[in-house]
N, C-alpha and C. Protein backbone atom coordinates (compact mmCIF):
# COMPACT_ATOMS: atom_id res chain seq x y z
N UNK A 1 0.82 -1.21 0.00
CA UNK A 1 0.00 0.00 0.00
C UNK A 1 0.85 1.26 0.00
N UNK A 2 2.43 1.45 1.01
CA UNK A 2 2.86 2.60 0.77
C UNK A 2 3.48 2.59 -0.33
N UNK A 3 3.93 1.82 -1.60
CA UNK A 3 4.26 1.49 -2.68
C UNK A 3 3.41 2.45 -3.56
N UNK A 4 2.37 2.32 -3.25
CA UNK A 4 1.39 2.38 -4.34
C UNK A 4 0.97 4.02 -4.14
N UNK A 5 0.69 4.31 -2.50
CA UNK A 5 0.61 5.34 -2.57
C UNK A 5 1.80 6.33 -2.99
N UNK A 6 3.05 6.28 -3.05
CA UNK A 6 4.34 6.79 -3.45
C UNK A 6 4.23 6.79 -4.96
N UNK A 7 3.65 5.87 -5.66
CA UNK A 7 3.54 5.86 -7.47
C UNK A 7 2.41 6.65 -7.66
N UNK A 8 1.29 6.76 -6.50
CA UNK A 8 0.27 7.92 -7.02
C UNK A 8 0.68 9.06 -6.58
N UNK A 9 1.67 9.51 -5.65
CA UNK A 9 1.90 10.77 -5.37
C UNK A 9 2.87 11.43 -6.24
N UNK A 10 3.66 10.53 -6.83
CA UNK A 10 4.69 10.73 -8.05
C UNK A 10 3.91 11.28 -9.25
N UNK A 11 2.96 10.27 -9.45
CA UNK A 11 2.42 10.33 -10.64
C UNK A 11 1.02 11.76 -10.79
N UNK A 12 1.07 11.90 -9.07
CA UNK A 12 0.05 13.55 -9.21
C UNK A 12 1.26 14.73 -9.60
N UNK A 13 2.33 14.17 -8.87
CA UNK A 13 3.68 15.64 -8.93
C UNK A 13 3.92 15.84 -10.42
N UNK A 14 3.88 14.48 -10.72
CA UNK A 14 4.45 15.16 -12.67
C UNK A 14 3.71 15.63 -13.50
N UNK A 15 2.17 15.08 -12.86
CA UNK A 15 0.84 15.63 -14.00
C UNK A 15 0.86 17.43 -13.48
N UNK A 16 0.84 17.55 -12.44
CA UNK A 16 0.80 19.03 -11.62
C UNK A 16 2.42 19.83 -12.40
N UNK A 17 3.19 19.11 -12.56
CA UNK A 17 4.34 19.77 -12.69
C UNK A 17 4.42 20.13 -14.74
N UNK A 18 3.69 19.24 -15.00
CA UNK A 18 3.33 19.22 -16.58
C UNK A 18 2.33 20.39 -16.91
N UNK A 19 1.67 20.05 -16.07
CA UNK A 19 0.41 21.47 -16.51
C UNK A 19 1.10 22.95 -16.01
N UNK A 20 1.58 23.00 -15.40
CA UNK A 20 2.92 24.31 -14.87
C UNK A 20 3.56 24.70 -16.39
N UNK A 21 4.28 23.97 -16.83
CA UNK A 21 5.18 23.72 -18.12
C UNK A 21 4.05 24.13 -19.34
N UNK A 22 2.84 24.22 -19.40
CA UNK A 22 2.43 23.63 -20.45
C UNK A 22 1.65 25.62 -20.67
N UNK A 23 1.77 26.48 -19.37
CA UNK A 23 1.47 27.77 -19.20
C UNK A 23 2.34 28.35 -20.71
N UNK A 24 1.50 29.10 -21.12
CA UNK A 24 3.00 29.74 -22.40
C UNK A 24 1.84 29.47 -23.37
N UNK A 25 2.83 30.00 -24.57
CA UNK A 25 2.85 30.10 -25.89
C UNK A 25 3.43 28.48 -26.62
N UNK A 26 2.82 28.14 -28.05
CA UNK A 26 3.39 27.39 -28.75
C UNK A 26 3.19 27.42 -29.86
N UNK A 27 3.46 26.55 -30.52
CA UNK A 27 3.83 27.03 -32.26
C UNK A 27 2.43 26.75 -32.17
N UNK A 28 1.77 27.16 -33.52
CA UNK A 28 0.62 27.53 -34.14
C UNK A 28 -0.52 28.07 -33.00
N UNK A 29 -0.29 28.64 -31.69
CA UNK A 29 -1.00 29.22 -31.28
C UNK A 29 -1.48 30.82 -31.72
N UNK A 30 -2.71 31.02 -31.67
CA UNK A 30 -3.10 32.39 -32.07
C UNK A 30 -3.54 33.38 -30.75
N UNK A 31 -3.28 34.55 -30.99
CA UNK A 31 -3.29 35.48 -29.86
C UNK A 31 -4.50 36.31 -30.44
N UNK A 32 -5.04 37.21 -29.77
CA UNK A 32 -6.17 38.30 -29.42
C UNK A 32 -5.38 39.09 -29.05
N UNK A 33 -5.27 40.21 -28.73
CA UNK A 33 -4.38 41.31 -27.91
C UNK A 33 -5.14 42.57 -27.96
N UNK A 34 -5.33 43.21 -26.53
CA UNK A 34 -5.69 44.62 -26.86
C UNK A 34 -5.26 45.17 -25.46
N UNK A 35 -4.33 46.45 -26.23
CA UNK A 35 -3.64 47.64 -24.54
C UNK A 35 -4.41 48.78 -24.86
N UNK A 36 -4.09 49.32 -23.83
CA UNK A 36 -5.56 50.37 -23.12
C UNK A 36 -4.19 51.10 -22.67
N UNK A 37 -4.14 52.43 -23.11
CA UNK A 37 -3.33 53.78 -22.66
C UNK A 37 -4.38 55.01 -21.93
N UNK A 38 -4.34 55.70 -21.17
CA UNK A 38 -4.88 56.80 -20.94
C UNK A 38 -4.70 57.84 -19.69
N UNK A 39 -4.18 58.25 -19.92
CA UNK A 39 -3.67 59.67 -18.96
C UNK A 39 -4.64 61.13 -18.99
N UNK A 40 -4.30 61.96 -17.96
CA UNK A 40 -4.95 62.69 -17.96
C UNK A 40 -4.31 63.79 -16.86
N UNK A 41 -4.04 65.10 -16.81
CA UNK A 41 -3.35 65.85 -16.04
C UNK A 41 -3.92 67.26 -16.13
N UNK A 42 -4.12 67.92 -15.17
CA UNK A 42 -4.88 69.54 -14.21
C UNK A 42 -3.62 70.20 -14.60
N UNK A 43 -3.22 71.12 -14.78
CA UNK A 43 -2.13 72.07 -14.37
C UNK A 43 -2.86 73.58 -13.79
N UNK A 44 -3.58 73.56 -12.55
CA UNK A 44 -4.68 75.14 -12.07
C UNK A 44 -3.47 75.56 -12.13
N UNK A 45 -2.67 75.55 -12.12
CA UNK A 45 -1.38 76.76 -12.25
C UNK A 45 -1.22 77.83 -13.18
N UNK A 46 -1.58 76.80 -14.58
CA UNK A 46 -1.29 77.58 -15.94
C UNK A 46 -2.52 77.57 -16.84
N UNK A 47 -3.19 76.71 -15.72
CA UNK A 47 -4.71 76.28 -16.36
C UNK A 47 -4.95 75.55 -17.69
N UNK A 48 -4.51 74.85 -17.63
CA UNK A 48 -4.01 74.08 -18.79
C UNK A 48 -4.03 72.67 -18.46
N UNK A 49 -5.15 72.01 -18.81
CA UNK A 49 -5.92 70.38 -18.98
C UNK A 49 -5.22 69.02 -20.07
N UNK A 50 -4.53 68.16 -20.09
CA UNK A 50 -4.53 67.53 -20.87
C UNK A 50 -4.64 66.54 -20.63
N UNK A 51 -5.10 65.37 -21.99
CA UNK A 51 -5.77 63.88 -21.47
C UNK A 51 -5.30 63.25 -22.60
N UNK A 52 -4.88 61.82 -22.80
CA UNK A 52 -4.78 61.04 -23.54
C UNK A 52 -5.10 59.80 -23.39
N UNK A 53 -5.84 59.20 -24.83
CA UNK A 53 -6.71 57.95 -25.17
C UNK A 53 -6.16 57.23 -25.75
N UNK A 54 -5.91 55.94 -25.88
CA UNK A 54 -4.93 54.95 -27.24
C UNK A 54 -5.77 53.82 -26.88
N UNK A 55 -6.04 53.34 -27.88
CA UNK A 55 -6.56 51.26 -27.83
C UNK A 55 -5.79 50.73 -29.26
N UNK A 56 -5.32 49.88 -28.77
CA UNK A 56 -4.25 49.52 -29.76
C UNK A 56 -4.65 47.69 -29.55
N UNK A 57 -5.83 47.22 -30.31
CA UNK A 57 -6.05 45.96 -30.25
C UNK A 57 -5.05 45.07 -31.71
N UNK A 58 -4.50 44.19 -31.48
CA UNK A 58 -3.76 43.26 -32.43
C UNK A 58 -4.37 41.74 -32.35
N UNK A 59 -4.09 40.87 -33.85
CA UNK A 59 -3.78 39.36 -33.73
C UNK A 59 -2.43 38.90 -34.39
N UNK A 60 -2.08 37.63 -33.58
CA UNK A 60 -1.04 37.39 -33.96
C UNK A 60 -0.91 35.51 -34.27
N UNK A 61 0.33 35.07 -34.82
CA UNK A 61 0.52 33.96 -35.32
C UNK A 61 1.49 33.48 -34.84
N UNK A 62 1.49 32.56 -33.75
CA UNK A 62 2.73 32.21 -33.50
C UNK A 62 3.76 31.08 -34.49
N UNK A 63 4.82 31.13 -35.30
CA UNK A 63 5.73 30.68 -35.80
C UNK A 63 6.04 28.99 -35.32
N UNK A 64 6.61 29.54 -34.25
CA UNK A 64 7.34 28.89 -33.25
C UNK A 64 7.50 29.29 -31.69
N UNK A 65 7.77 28.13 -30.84
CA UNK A 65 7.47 28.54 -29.53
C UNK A 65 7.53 30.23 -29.05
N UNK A 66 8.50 30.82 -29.01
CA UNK A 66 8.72 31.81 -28.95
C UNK A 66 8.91 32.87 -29.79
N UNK A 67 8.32 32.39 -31.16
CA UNK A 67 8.61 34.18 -32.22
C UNK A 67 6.60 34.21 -32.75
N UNK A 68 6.41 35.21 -32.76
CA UNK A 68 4.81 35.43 -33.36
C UNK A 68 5.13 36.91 -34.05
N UNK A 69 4.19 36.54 -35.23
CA UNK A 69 3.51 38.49 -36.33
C UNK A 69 2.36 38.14 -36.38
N UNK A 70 2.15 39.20 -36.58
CA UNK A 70 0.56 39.89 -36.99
C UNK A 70 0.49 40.92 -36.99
N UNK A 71 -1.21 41.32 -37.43
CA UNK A 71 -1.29 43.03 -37.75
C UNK A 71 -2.03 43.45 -36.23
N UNK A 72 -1.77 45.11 -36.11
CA UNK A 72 -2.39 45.57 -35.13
C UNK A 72 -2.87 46.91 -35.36
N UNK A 73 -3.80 47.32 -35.04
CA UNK A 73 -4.56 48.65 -34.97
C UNK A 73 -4.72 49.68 -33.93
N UNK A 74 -4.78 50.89 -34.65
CA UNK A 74 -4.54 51.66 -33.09
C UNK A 74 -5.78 53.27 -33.59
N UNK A 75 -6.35 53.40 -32.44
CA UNK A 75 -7.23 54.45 -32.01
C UNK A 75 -6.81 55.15 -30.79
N UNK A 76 -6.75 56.48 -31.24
CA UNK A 76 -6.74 57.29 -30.25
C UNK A 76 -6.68 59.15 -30.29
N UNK A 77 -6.99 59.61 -29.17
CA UNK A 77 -7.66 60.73 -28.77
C UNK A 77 -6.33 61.55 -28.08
N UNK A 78 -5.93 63.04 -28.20
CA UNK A 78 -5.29 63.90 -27.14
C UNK A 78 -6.17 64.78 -27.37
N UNK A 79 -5.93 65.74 -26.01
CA UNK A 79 -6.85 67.06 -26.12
C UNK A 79 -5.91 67.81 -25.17
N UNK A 80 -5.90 69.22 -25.68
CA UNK A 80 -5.10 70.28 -24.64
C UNK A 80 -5.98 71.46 -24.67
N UNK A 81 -6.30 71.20 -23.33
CA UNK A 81 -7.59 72.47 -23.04
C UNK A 81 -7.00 73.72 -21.70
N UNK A 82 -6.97 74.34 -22.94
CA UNK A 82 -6.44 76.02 -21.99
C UNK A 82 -7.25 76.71 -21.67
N UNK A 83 -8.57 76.24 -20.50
CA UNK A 83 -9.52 76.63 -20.26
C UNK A 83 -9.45 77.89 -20.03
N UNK A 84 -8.21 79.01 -19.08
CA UNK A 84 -7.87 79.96 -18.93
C UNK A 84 -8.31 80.81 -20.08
N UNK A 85 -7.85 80.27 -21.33
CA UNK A 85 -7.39 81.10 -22.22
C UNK A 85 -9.33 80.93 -23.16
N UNK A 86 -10.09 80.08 -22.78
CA UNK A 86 -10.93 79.50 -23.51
C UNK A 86 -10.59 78.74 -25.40
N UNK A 87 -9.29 78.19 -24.90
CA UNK A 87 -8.71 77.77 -25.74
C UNK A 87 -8.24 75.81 -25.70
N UNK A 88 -8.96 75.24 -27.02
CA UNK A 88 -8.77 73.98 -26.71
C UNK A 88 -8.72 73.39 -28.01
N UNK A 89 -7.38 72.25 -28.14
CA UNK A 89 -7.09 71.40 -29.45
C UNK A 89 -6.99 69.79 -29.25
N UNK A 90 -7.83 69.20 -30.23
CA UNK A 90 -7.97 68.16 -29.95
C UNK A 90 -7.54 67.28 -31.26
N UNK A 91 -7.13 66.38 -31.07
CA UNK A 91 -6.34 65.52 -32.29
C UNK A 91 -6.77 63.81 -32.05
N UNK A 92 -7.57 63.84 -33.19
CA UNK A 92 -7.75 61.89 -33.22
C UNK A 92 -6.76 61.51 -34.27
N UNK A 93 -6.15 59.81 -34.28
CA UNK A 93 -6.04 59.63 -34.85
C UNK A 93 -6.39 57.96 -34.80
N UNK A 94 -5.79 57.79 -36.23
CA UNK A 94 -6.11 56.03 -36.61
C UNK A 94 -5.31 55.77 -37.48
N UNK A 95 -4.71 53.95 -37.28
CA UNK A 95 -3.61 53.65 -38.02
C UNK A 95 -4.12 52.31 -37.88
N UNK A 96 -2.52 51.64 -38.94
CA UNK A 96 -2.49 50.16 -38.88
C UNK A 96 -1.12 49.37 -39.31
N UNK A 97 -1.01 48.78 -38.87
CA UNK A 97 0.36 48.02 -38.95
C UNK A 97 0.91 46.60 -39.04
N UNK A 98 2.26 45.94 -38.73
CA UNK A 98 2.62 44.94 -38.65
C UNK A 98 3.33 44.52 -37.17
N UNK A 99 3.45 43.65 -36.44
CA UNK A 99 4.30 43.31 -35.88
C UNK A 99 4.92 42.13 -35.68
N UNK A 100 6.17 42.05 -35.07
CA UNK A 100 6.80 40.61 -34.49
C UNK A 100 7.29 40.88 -33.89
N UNK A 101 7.18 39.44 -32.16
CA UNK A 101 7.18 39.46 -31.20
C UNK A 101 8.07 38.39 -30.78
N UNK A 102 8.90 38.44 -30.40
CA UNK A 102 10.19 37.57 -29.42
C UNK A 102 10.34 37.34 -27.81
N UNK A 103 10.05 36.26 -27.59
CA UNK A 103 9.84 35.91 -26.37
C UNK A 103 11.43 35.64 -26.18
N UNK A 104 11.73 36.28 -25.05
CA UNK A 104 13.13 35.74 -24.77
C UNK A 104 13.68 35.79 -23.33
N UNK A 105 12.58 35.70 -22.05
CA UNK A 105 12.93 35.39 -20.72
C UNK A 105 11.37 35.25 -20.32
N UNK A 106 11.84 33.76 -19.32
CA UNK A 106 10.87 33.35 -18.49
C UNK A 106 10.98 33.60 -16.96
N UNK A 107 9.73 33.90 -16.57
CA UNK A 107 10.23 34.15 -14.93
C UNK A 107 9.61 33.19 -14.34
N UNK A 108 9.39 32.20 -13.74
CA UNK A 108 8.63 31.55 -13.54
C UNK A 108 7.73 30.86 -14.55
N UNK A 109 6.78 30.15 -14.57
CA UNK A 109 5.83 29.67 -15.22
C UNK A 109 4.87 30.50 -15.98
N UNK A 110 4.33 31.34 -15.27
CA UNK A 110 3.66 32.08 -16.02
C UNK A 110 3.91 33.97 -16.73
N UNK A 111 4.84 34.19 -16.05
CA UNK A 111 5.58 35.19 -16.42
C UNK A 111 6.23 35.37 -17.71
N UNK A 112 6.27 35.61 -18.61
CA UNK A 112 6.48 35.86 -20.13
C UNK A 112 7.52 37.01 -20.51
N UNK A 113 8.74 37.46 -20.72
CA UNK A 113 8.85 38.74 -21.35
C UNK A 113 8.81 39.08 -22.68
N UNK A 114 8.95 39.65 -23.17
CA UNK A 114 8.83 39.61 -24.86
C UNK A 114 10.00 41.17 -25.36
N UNK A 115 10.75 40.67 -26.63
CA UNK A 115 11.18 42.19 -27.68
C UNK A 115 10.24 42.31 -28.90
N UNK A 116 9.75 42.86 -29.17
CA UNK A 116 8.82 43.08 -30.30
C UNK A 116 9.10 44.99 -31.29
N UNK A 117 9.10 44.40 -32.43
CA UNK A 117 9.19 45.27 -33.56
C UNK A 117 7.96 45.71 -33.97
N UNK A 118 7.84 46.83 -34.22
CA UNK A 118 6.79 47.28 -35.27
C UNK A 118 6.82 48.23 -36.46
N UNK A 119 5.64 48.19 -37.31
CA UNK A 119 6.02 49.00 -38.13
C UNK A 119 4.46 49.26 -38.63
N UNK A 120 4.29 50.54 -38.54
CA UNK A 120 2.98 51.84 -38.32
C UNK A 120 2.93 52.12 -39.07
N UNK A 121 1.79 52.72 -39.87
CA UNK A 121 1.18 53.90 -40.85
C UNK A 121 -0.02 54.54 -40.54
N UNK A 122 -0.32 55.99 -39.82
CA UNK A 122 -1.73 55.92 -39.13
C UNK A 122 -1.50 57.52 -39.70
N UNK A 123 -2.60 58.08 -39.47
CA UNK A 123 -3.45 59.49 -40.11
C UNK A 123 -3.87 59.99 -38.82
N UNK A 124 -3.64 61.25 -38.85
CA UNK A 124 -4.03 62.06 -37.99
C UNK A 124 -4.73 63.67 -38.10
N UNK A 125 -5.56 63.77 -37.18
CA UNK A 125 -6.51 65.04 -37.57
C UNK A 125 -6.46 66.02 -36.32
N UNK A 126 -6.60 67.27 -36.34
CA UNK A 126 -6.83 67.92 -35.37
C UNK A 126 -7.46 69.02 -35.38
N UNK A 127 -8.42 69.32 -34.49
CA UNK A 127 -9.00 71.29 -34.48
C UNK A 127 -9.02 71.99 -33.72
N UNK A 128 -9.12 72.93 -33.54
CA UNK A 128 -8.64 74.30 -32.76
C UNK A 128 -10.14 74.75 -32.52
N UNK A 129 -10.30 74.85 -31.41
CA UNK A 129 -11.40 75.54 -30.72
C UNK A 129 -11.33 77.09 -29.89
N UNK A 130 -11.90 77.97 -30.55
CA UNK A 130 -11.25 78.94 -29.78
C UNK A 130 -12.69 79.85 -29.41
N UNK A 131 -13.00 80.45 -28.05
CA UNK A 131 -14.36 81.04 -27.89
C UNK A 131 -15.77 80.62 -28.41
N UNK A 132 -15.20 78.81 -28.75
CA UNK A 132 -16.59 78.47 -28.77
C UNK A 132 -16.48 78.25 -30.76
N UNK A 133 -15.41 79.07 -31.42
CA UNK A 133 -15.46 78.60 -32.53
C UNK A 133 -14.25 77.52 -32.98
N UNK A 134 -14.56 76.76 -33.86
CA UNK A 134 -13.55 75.61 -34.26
C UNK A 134 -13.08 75.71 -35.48
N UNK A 135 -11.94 75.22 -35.46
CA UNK A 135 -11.53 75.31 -36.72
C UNK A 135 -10.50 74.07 -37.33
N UNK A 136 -10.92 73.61 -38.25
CA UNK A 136 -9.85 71.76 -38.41
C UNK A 136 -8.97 72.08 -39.83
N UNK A 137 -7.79 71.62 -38.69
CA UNK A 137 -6.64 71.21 -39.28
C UNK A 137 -6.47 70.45 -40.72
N UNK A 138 -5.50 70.27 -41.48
CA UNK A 138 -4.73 69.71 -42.34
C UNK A 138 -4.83 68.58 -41.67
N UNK A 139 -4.85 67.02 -42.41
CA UNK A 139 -4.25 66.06 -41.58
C UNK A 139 -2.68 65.10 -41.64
N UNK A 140 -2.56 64.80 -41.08
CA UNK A 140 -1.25 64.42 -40.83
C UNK A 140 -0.89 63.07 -41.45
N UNK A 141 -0.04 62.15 -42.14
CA UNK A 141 0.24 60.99 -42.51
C UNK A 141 1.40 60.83 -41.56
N UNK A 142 1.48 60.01 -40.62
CA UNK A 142 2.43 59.39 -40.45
C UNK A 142 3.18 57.89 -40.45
N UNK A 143 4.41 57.86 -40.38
CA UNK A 143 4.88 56.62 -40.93
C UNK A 143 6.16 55.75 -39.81
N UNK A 144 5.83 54.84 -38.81
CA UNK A 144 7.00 54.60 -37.99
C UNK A 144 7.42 53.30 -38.02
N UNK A 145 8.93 53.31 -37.44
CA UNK A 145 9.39 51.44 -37.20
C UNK A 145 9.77 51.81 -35.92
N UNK A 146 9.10 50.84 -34.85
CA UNK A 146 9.30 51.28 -33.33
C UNK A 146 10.05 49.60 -32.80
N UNK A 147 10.89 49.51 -31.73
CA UNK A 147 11.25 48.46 -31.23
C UNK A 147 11.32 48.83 -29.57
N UNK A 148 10.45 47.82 -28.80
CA UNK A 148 9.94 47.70 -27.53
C UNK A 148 9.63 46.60 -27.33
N UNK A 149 9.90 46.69 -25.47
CA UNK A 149 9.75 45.39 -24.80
C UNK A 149 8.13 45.72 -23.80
N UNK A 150 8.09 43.97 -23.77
CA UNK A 150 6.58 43.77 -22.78
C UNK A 150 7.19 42.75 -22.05
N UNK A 151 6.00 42.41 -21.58
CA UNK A 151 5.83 40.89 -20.68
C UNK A 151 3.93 40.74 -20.79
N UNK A 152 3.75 39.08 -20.41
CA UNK A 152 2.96 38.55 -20.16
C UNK A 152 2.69 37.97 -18.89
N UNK A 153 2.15 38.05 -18.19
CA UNK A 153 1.25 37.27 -16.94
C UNK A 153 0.65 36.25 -17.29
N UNK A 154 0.10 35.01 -17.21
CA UNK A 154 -0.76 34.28 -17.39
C UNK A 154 -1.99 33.86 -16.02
N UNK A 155 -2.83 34.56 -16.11
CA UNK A 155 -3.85 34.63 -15.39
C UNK A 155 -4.46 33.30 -15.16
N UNK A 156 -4.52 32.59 -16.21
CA UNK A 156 -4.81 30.92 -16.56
C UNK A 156 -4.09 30.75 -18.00
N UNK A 157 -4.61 29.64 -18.76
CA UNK A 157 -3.28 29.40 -19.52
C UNK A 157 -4.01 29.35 -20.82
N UNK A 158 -5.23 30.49 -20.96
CA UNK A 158 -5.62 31.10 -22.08
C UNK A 158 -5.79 32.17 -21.99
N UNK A 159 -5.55 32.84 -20.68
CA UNK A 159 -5.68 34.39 -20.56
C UNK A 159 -4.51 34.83 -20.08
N UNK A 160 -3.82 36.09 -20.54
CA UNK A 160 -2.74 36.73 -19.81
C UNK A 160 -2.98 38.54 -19.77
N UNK A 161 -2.70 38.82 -18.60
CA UNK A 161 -2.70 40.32 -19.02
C UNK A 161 -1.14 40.81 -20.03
N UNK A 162 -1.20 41.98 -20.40
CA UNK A 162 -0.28 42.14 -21.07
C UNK A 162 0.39 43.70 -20.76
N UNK A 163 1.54 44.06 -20.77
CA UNK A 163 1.95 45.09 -20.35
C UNK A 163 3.17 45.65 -21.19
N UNK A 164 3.00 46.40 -22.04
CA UNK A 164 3.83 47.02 -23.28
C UNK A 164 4.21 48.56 -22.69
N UNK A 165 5.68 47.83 -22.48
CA UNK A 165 6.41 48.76 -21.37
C UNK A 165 7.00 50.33 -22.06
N UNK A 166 7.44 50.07 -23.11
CA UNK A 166 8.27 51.13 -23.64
C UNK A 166 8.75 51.09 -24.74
N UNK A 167 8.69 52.07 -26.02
CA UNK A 167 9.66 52.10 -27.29
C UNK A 167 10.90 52.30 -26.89
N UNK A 168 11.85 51.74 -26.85
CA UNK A 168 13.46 51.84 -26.66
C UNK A 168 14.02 52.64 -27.99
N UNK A 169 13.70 52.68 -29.04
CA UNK A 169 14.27 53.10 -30.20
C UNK A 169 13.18 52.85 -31.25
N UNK A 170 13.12 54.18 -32.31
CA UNK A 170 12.55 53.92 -32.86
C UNK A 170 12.66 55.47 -33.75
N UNK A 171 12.45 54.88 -35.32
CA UNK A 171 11.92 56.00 -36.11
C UNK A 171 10.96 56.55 -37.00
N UNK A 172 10.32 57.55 -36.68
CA UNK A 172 9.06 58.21 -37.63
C UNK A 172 9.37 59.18 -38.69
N UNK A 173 8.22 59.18 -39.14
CA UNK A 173 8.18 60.45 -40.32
C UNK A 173 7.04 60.59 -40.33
N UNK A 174 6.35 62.01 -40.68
CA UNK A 174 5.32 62.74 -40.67
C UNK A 174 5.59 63.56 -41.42
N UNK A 175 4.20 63.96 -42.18
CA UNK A 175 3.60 64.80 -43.63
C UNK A 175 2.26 65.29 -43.06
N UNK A 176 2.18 66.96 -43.18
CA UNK A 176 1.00 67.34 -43.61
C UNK A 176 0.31 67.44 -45.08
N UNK A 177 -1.24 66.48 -45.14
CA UNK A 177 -1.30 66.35 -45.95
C UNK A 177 -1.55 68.12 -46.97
N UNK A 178 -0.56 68.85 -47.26
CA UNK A 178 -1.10 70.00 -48.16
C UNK A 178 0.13 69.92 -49.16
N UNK A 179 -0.24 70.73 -49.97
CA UNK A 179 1.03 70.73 -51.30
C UNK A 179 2.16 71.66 -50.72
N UNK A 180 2.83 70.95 -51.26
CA UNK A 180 4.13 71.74 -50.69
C UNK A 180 4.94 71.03 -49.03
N UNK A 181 4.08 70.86 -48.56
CA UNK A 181 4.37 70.42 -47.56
C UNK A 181 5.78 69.53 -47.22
N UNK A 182 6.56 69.29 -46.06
CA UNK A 182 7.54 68.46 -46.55
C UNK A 182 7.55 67.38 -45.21
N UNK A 183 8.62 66.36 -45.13
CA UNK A 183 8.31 65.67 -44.14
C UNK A 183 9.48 65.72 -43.12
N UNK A 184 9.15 65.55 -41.65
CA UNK A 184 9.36 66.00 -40.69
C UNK A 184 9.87 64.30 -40.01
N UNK A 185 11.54 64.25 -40.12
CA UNK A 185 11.92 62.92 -38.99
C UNK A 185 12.48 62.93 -38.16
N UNK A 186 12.02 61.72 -37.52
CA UNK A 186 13.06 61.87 -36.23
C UNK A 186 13.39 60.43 -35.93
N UNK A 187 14.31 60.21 -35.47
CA UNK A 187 15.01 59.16 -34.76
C UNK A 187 16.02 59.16 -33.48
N UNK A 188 15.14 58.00 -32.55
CA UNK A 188 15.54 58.33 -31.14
C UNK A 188 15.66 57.05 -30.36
N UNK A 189 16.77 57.13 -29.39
CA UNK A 189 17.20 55.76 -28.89
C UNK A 189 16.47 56.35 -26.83
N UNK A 190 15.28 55.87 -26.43
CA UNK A 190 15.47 56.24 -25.49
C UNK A 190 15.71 55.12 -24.03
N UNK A 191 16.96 55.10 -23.97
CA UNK A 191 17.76 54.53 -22.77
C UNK A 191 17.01 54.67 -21.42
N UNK A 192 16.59 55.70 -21.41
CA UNK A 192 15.97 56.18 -20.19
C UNK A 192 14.50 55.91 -19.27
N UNK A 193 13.88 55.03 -20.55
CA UNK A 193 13.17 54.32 -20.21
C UNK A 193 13.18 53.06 -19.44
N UNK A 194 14.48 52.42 -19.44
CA UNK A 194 14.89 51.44 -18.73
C UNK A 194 14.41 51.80 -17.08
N UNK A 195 14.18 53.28 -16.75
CA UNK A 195 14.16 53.15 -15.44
C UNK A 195 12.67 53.46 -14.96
N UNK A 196 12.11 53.82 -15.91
CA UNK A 196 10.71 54.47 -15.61
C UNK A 196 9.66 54.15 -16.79
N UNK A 197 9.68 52.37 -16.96
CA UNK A 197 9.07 51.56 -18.01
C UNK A 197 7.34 52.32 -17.71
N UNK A 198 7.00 52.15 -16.56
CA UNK A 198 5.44 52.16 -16.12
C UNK A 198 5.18 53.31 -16.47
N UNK A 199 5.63 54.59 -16.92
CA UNK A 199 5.46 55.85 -17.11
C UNK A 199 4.45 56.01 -18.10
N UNK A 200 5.12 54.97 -19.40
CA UNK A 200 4.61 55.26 -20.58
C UNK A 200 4.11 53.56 -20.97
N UNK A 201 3.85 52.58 -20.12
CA UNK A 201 3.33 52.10 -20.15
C UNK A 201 2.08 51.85 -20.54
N UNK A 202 1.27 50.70 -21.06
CA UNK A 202 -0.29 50.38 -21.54
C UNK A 202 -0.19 49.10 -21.12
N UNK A 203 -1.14 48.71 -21.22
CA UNK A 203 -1.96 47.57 -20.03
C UNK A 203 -3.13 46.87 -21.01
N UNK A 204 -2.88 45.95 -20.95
CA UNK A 204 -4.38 45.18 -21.82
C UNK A 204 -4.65 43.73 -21.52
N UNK A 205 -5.24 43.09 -21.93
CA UNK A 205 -5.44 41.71 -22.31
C UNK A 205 -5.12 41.30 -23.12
N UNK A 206 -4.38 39.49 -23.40
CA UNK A 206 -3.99 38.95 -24.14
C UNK A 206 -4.68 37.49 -24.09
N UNK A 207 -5.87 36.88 -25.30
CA UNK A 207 -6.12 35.77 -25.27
C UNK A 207 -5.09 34.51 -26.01
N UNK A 208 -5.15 33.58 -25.37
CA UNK A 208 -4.35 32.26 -26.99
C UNK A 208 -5.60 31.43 -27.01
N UNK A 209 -5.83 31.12 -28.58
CA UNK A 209 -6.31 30.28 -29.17
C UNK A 209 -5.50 28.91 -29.92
């Protein structure tokens, strides 16, 4: 009998220790993804309001255990309201893109980190409100290749939250759409994010199928 009970307690440790292992990503799994950005800041000082909106939902394809692409989409809202001044500009925009995603540290079982590339094309609009009258902008084309790290949580082992920490480097270009117009780049390595990831952080859900 203690024989037997020792081969069933073995045999619960490895099934328990298998389903641990089995948390994650694998080849031909498919992802859902959507991060949620939004800030918002008072300045009664200078009287001067600003808020920002982003939903940036994606799907993806996983390759192999650890590499996945797919496309992702992004919506979002700023507004800078100089109530003082009865002065306020607000800018939507909308885009769409590619990415791929590299898993390359585990913390535990369900802990995930990821490097992931992207590459953007989204339109942007904005208008000027002033005493109640408005007035809209030119809109904007822009064009980026961004490279940033995340991580995954696994909440259970089809749900994970997801947390897309920071662009480390990355470069854009922007055009107003009018004639003549010319385009405006930049390219920037920011290091400094290493210390203050959560700043500029977004937060979402991540399903696997």
């Amino acid at each position: 009998m203690k024989k037997v009970l020792l081969t069933l307690t073995a045999v619960a440790g490895l099934a328990l220790a298998s389903q641990a292992q089995e948390i994650g990503f694998g080849k031909g799994n498919v992802i859902v993804e959507g991060n949620l950005g939004f800030s918002s800041r008072d300045n009664e000082n200078s009287e001067v309001k600003n808020s920002n909106f982003n939903f940036s939902p994606r799907v993806g394809y996983f390759f192999t255990d650890k590499f996945a692409a797919g496309i992702n989409f992004n919506v979002g809202t700023s507004t800078e309201d100089r109530y003082g001044d009865e002065r306020k500009t607000k800018n939507n925009n909308i885009g769409a893109g590619v990415f791929g995603r590299y898993y390359f540290l585990e913390l535990g079982s369900r802990f995930k980190t990821y490097a992931e590339l992207n590459a953007d094309y989204n339109t942007s609009k904005s208008e000027l409100t002033v005493a109640g009258n408005t007035t809209d902008n030119p809109k904007t084309n822009n064009f980026g290749v961004n490279a940033g790290i995340g991580a995954n949580y696994f909440l259970t082992d089809k749900v994970a939250l997801n947390f897309a920490f920071a662009n480390v480097i990355g470069y854009n270009t922007s055009k107003v759409d009018v004639d003549g117009a010319k385009a405006v780049n930049e390219f920037g390595v920011n290091v400094n994010q290493f210390n203050n990831f959560f700043n500029t952080a977004q937060f979402g859900l991540t399903f696997k199928f």
